[in-house]
PDB file of N, CA and C in Angstrom:
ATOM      1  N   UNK A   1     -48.853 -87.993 -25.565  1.00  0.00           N
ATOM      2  CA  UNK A   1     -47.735 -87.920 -24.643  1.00  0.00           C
ATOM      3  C   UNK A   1     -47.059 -86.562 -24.674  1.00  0.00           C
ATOM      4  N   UNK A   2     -46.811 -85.869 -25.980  1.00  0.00           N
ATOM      5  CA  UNK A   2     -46.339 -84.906 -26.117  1.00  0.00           C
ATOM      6  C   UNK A   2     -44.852 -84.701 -26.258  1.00  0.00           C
ATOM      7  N   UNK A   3     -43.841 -83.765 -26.595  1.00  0.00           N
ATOM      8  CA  UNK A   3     -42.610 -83.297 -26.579  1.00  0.00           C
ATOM      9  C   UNK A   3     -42.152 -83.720 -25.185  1.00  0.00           C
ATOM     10  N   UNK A   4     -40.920 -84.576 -25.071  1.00  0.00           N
ATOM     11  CA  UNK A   4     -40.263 -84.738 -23.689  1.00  0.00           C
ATOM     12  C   UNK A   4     -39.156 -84.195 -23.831  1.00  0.00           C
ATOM     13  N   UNK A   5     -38.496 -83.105 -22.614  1.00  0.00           N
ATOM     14  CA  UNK A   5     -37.380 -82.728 -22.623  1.00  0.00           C
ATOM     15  C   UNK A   5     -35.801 -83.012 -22.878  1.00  0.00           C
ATOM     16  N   UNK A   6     -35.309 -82.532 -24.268  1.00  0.00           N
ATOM     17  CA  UNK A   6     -34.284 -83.233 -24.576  1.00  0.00           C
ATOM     18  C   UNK A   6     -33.653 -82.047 -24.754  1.00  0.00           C
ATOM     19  N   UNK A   7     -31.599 -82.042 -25.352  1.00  0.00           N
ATOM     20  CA  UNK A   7     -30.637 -81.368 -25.208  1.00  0.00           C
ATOM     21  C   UNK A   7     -31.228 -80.210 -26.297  1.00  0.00           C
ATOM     22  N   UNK A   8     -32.172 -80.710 -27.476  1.00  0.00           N
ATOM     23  CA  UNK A   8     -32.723 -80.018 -28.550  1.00  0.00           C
ATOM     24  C   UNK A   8     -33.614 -78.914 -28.031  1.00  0.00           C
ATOM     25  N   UNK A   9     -34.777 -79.608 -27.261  1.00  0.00           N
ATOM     26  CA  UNK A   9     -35.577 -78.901 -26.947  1.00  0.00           C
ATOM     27  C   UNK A   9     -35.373 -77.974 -25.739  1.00  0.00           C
ATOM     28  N   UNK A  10     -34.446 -78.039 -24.896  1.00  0.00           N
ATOM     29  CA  UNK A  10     -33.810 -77.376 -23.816  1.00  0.00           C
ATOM     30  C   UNK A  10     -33.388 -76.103 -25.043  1.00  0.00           C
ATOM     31  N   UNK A  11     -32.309 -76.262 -25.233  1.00  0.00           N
ATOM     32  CA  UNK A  11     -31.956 -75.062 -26.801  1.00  0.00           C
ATOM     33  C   UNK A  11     -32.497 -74.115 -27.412  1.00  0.00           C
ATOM     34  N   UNK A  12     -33.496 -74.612 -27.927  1.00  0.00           N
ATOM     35  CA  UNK A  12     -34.896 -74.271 -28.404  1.00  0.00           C
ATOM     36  C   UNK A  12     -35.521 -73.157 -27.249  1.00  0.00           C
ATOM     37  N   UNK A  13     -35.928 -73.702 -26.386  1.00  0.00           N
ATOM     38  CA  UNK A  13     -36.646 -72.961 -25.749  1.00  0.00           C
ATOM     39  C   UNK A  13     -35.529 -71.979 -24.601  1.00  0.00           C
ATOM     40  N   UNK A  14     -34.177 -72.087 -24.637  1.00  0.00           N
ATOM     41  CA  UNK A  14     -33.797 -70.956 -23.991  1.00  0.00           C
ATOM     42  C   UNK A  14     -33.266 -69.864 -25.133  1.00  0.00           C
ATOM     43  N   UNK A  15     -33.289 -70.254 -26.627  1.00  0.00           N
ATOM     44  CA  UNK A  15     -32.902 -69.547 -27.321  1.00  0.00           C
ATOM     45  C   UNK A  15     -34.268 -68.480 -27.875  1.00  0.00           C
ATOM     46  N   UNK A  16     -35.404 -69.009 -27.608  1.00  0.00           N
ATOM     47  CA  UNK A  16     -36.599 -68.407 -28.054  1.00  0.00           C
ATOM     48  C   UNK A  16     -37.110 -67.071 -26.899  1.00  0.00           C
ATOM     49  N   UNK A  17     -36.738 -68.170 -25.236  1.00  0.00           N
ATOM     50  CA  UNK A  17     -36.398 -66.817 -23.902  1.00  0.00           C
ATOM     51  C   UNK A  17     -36.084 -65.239 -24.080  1.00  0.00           C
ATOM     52  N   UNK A  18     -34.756 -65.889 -24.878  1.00  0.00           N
ATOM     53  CA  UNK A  18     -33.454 -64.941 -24.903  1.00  0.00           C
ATOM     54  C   UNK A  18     -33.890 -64.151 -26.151  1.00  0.00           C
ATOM     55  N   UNK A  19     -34.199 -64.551 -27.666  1.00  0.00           N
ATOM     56  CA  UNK A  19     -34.264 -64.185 -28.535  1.00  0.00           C
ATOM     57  C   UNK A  19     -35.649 -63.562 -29.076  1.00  0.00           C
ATOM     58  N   UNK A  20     -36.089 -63.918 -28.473  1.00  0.00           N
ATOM     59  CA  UNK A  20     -38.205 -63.702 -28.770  1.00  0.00           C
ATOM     60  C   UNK A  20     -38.858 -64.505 -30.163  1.00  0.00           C
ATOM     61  N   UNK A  21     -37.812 -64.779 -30.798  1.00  0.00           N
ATOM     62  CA  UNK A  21     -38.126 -65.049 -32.019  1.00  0.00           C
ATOM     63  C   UNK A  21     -36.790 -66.748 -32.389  1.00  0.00           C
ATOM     64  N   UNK A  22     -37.386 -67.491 -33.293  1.00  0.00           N
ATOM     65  CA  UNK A  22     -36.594 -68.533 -33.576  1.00  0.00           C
ATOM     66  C   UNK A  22     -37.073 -68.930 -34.840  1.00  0.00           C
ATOM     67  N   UNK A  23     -36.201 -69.265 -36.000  1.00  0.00           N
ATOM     68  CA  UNK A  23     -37.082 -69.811 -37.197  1.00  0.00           C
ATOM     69  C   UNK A  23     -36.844 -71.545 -36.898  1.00  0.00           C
ATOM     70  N   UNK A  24     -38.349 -72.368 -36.843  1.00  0.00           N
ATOM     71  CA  UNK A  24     -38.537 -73.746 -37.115  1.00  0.00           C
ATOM     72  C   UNK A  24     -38.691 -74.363 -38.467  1.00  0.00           C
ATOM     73  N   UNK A  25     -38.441 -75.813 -38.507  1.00  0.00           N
ATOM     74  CA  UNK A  25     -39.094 -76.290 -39.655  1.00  0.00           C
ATOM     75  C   UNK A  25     -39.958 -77.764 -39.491  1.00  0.00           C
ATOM     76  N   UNK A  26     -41.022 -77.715 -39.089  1.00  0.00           N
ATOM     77  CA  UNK A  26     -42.670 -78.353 -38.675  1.00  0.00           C
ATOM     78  C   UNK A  26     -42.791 -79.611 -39.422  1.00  0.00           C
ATOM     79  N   UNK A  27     -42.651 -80.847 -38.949  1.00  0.00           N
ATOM     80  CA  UNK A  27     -42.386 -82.032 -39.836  1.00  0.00           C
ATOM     81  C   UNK A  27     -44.126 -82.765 -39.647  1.00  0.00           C
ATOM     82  N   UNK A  28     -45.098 -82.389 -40.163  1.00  0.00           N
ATOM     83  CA  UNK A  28     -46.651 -82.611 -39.495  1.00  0.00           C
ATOM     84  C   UNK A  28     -46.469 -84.528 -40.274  1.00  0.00           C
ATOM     85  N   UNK A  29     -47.371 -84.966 -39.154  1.00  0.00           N
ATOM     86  CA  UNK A  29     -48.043 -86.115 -39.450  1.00  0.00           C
ATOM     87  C   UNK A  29     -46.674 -87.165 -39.525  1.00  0.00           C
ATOM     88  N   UNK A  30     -46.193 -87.073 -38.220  1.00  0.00           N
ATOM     89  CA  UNK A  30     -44.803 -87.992 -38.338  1.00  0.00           C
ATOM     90  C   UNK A  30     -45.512 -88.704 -37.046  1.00  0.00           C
ATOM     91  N   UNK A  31     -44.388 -89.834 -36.309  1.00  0.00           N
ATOM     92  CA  UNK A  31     -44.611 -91.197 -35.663  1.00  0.00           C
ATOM     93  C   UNK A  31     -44.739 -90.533 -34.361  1.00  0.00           C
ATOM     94  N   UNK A  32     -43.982 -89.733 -34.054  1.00  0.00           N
ATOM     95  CA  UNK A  32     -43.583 -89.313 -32.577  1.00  0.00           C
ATOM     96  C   UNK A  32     -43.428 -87.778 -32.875  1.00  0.00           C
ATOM     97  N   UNK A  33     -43.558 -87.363 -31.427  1.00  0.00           N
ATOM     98  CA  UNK A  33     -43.574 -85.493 -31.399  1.00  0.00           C
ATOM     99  C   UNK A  33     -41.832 -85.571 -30.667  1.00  0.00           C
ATOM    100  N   UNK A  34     -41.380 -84.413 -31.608  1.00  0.00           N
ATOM    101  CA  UNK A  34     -39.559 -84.663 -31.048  1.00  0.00           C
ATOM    102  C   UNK A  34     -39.166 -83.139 -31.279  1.00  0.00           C
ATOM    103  N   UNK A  35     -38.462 -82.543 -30.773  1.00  0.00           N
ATOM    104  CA  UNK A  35     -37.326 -81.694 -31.577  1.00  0.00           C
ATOM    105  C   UNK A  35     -36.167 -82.293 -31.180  1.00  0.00           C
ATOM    106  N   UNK A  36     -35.407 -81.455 -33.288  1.00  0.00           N
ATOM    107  CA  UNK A  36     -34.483 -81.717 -32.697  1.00  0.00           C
ATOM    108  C   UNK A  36     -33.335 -80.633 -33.620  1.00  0.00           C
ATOM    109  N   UNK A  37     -32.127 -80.944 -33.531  1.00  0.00           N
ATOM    110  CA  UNK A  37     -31.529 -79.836 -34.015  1.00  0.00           C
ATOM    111  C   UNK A  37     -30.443 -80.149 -34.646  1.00  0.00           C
ATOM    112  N   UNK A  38     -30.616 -79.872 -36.298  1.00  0.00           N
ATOM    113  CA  UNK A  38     -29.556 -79.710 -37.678  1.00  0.00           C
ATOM    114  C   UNK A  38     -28.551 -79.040 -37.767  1.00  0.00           C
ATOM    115  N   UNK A  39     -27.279 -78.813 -37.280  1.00  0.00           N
ATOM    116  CA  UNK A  39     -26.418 -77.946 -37.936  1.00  0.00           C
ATOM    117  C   UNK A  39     -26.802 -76.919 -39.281  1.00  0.00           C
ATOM    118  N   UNK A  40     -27.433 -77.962 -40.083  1.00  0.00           N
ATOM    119  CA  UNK A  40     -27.726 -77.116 -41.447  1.00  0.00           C
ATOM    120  C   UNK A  40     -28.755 -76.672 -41.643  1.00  0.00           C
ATOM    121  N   UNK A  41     -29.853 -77.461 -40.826  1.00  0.00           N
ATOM    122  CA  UNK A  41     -31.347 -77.378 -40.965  1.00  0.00           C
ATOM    123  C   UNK A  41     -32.132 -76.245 -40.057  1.00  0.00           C
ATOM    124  N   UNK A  42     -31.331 -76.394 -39.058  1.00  0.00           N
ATOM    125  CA  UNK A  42     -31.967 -75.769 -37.496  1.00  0.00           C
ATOM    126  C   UNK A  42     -32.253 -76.706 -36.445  1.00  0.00           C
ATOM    127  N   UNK A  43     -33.853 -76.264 -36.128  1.00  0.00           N
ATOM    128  CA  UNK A  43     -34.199 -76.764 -35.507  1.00  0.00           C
ATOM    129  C   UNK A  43     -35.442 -77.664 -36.254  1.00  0.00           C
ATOM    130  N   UNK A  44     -35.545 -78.601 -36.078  1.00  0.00           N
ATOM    131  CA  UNK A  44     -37.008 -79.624 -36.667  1.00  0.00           C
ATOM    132  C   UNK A  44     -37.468 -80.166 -35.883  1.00  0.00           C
ATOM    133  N   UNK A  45     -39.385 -79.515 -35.610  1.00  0.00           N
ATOM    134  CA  UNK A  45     -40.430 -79.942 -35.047  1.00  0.00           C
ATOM    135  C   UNK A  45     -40.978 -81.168 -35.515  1.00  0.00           C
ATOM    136  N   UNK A  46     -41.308 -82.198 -34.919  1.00  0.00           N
ATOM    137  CA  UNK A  46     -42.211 -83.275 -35.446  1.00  0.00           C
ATOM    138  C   UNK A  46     -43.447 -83.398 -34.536  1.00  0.00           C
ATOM    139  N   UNK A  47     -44.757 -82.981 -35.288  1.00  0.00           N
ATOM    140  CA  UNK A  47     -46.155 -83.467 -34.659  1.00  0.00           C
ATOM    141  C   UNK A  47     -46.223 -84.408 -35.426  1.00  0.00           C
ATOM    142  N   UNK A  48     -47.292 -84.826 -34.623  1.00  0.00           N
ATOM    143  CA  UNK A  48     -48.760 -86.112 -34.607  1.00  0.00           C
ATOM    144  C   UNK A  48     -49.445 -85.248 -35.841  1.00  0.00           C
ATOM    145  N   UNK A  49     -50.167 -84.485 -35.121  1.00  0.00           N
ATOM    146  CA  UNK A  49     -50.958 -83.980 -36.108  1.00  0.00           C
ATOM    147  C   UNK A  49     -50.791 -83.316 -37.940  1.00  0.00           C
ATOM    148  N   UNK A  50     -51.114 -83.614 -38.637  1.00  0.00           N
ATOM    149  CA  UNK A  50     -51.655 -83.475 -40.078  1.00  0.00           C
ATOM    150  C   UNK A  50     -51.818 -82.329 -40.415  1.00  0.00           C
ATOM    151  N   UNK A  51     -51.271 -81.721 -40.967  1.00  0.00           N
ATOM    152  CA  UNK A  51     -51.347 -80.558 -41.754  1.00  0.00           C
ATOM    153  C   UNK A  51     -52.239 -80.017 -42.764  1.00  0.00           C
ATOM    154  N   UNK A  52     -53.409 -80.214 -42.178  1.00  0.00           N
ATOM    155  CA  UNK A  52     -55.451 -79.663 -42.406  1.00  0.00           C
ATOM    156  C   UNK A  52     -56.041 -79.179 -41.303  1.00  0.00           C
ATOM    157  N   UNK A  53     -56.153 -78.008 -41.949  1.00  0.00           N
ATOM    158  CA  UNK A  53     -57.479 -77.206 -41.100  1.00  0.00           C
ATOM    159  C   UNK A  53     -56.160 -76.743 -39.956  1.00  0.00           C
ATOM    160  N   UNK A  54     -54.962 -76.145 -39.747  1.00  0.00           N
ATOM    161  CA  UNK A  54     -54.492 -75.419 -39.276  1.00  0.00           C
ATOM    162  C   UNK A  54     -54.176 -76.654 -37.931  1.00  0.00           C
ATOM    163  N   UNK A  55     -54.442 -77.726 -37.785  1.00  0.00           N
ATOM    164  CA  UNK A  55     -53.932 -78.867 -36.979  1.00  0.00           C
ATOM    165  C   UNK A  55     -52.756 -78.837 -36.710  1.00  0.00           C
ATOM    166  N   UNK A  56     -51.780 -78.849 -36.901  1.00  0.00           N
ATOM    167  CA  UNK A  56     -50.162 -78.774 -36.967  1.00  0.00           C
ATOM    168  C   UNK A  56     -50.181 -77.637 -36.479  1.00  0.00           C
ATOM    169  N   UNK A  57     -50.608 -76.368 -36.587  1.00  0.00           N
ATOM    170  CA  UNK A  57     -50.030 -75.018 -36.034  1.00  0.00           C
ATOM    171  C   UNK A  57     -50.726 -75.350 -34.994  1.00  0.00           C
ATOM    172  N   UNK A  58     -52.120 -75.654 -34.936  1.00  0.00           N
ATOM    173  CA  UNK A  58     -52.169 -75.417 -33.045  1.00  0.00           C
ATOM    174  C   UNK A  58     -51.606 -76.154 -32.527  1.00  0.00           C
ATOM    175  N   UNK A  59     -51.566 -77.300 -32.887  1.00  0.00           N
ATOM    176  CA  UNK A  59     -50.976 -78.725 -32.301  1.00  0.00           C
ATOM    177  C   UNK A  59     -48.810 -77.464 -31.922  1.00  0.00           C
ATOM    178  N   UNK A  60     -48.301 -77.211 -32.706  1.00  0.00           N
ATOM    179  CA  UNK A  60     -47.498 -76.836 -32.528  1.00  0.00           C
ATOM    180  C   UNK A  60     -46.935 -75.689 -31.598  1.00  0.00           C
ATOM    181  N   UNK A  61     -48.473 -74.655 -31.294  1.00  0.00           N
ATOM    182  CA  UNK A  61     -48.554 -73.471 -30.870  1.00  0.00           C
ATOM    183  C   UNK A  61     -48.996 -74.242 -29.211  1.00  0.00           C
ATOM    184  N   UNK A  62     -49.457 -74.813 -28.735  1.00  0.00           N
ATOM    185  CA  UNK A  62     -49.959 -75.549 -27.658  1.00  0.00           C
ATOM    186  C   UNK A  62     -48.940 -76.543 -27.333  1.00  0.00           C
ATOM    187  N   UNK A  63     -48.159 -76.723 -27.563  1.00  0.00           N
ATOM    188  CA  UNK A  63     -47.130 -77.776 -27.104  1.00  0.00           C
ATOM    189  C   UNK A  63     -45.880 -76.904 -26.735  1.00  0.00           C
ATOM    190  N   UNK A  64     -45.514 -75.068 -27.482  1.00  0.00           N
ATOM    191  CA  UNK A  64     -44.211 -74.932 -26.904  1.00  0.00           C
ATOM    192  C   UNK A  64     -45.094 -73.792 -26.416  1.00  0.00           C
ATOM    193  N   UNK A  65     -46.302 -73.676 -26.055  1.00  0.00           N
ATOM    194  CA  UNK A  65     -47.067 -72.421 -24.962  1.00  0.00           C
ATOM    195  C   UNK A  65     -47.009 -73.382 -23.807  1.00  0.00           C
ATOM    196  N   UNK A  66     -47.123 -74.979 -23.755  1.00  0.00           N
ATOM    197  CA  UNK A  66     -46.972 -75.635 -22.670  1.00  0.00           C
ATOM    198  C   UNK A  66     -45.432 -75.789 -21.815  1.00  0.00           C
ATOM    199  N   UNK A  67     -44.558 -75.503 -23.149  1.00  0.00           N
ATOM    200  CA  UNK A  67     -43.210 -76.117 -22.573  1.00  0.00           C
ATOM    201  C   UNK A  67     -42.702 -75.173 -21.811  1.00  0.00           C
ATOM    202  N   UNK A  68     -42.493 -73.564 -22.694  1.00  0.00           N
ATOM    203  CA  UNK A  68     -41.852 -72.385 -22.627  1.00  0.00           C
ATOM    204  C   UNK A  68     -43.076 -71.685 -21.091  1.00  0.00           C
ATOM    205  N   UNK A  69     -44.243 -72.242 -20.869  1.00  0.00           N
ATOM    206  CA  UNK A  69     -45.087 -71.685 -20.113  1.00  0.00           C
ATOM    207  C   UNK A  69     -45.260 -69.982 -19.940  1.00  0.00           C
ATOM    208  N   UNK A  70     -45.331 -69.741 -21.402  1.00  0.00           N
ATOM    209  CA  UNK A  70     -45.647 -68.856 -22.030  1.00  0.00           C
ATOM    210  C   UNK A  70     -46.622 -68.966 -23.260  1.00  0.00           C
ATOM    211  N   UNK A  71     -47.519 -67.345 -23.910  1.00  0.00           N
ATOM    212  CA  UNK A  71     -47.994 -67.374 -24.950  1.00  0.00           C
ATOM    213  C   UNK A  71     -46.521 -67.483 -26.002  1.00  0.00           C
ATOM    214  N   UNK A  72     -47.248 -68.467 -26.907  1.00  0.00           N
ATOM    215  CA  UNK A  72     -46.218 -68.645 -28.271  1.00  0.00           C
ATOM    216  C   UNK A  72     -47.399 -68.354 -29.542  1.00  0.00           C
ATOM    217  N   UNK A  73     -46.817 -67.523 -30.760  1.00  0.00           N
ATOM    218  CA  UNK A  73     -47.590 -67.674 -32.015  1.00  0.00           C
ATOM    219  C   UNK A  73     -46.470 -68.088 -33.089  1.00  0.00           C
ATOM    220  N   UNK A  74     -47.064 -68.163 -34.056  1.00  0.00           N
ATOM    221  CA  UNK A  74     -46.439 -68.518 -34.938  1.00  0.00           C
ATOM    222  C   UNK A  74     -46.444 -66.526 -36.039  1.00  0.00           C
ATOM    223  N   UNK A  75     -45.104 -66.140 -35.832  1.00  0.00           N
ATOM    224  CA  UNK A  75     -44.914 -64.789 -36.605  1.00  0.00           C
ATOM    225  C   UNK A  75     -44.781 -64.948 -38.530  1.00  0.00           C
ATOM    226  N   UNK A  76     -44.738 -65.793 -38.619  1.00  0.00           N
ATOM    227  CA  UNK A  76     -44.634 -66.281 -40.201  1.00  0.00           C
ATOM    228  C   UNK A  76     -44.576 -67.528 -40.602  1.00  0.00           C
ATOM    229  N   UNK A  77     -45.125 -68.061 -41.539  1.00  0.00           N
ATOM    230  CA  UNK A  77     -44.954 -69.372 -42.045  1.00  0.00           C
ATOM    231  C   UNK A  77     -46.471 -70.225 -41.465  1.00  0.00           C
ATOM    232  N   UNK A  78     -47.635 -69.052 -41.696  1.00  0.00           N
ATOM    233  CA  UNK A  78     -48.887 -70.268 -41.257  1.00  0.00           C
ATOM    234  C   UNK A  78     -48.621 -71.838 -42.126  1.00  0.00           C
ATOM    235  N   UNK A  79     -48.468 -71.611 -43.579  1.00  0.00           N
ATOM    236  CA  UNK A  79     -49.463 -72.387 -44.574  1.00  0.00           C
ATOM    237  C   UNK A  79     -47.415 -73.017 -44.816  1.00  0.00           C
ATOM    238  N   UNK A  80     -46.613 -72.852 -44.325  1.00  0.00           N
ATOM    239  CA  UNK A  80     -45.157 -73.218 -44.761  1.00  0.00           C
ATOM    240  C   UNK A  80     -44.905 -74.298 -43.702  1.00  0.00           C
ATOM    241  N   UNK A  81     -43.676 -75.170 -44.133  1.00  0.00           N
ATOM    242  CA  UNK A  81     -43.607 -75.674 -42.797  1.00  0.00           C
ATOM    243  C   UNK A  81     -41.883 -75.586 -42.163  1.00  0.00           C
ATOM    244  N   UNK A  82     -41.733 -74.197 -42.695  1.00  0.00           N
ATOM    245  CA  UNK A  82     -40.937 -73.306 -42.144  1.00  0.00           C
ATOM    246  C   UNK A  82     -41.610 -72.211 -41.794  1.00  0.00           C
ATOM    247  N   UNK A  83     -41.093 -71.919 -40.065  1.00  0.00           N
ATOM    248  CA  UNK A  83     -42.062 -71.009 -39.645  1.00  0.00           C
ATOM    249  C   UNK A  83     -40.964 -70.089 -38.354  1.00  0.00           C
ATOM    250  N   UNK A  84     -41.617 -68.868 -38.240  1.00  0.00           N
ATOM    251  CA  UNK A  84     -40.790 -68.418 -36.874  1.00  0.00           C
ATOM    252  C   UNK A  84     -41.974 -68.280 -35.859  1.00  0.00           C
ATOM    253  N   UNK A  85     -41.214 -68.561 -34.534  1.00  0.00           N
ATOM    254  CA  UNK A  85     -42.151 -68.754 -33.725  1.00  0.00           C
ATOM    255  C   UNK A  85     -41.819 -67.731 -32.616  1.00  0.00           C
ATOM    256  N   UNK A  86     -42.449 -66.893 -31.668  1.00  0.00           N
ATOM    257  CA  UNK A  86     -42.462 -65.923 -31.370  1.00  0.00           C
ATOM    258  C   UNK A  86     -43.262 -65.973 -29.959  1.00  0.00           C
ATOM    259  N   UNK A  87     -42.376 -65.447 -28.521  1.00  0.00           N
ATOM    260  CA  UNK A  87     -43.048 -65.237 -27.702  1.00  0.00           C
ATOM    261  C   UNK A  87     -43.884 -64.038 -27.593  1.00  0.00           C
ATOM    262  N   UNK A  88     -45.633 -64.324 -27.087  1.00  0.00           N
ATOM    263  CA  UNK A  88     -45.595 -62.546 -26.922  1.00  0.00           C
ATOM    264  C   UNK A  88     -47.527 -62.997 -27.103  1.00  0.00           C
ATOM    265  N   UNK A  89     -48.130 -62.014 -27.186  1.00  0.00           N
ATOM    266  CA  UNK A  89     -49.664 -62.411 -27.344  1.00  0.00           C
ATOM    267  C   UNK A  89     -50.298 -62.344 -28.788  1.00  0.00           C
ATOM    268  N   UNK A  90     -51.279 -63.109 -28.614  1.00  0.00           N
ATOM    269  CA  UNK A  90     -51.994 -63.885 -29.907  1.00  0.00           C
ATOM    270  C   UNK A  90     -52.781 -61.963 -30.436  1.00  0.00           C
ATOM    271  N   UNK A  91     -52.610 -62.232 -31.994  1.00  0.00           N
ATOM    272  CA  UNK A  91     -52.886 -61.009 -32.524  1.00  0.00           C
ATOM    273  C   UNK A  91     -54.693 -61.298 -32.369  1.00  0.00           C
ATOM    274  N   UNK A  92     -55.449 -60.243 -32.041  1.00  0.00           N
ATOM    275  CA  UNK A  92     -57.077 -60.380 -31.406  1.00  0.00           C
ATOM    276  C   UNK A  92     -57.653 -60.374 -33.229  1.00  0.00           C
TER     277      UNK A  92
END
């Protein structure tokens, strides 16, 4: 089904617009795909996908390249599940 547009994820993605850069924290292998947003925490991603074999980052990198309808990478935090995420093109 994927991420459905909420007050979190609206946030998220005009602050990432504006900012190029946003630090997440990637909740892999949960019930439902959500963001949402901590006062203390930030922002928290929840995939489907499992955190093996780099699953969670694409799964994560393909869901806000779909939302933002832009390239998104992940600028730090491959193997963490605190990460900043970054508009702009995939390093070749």
């Amino acid at each position: 089904m994927g991420i459905k547009a909420n007050s979190a994820s609206m946030k998220l993605l005009t602050e990432l617009k504006e900012q190029k850069a946003v630090k997440v924290s990637v909740r892999p292998g949960s019930k439902q795909e959500s963001i949402s947003y901590d006062k203390n925490k930030g922002y928290i991603i929840r995939l489907k996908e499992k955190a093996e074999k780099s699953k969670a980052n694409k799964e994560l990198i393909r869901i806000m390249s779909k939302l933002l309808k832009e390239n998104v990478r992940i600028k730090s935090g491959l193997s963490s599940r605190d990460k900043v995420l970054v508009i702009g093109k995939q390093k070749a």
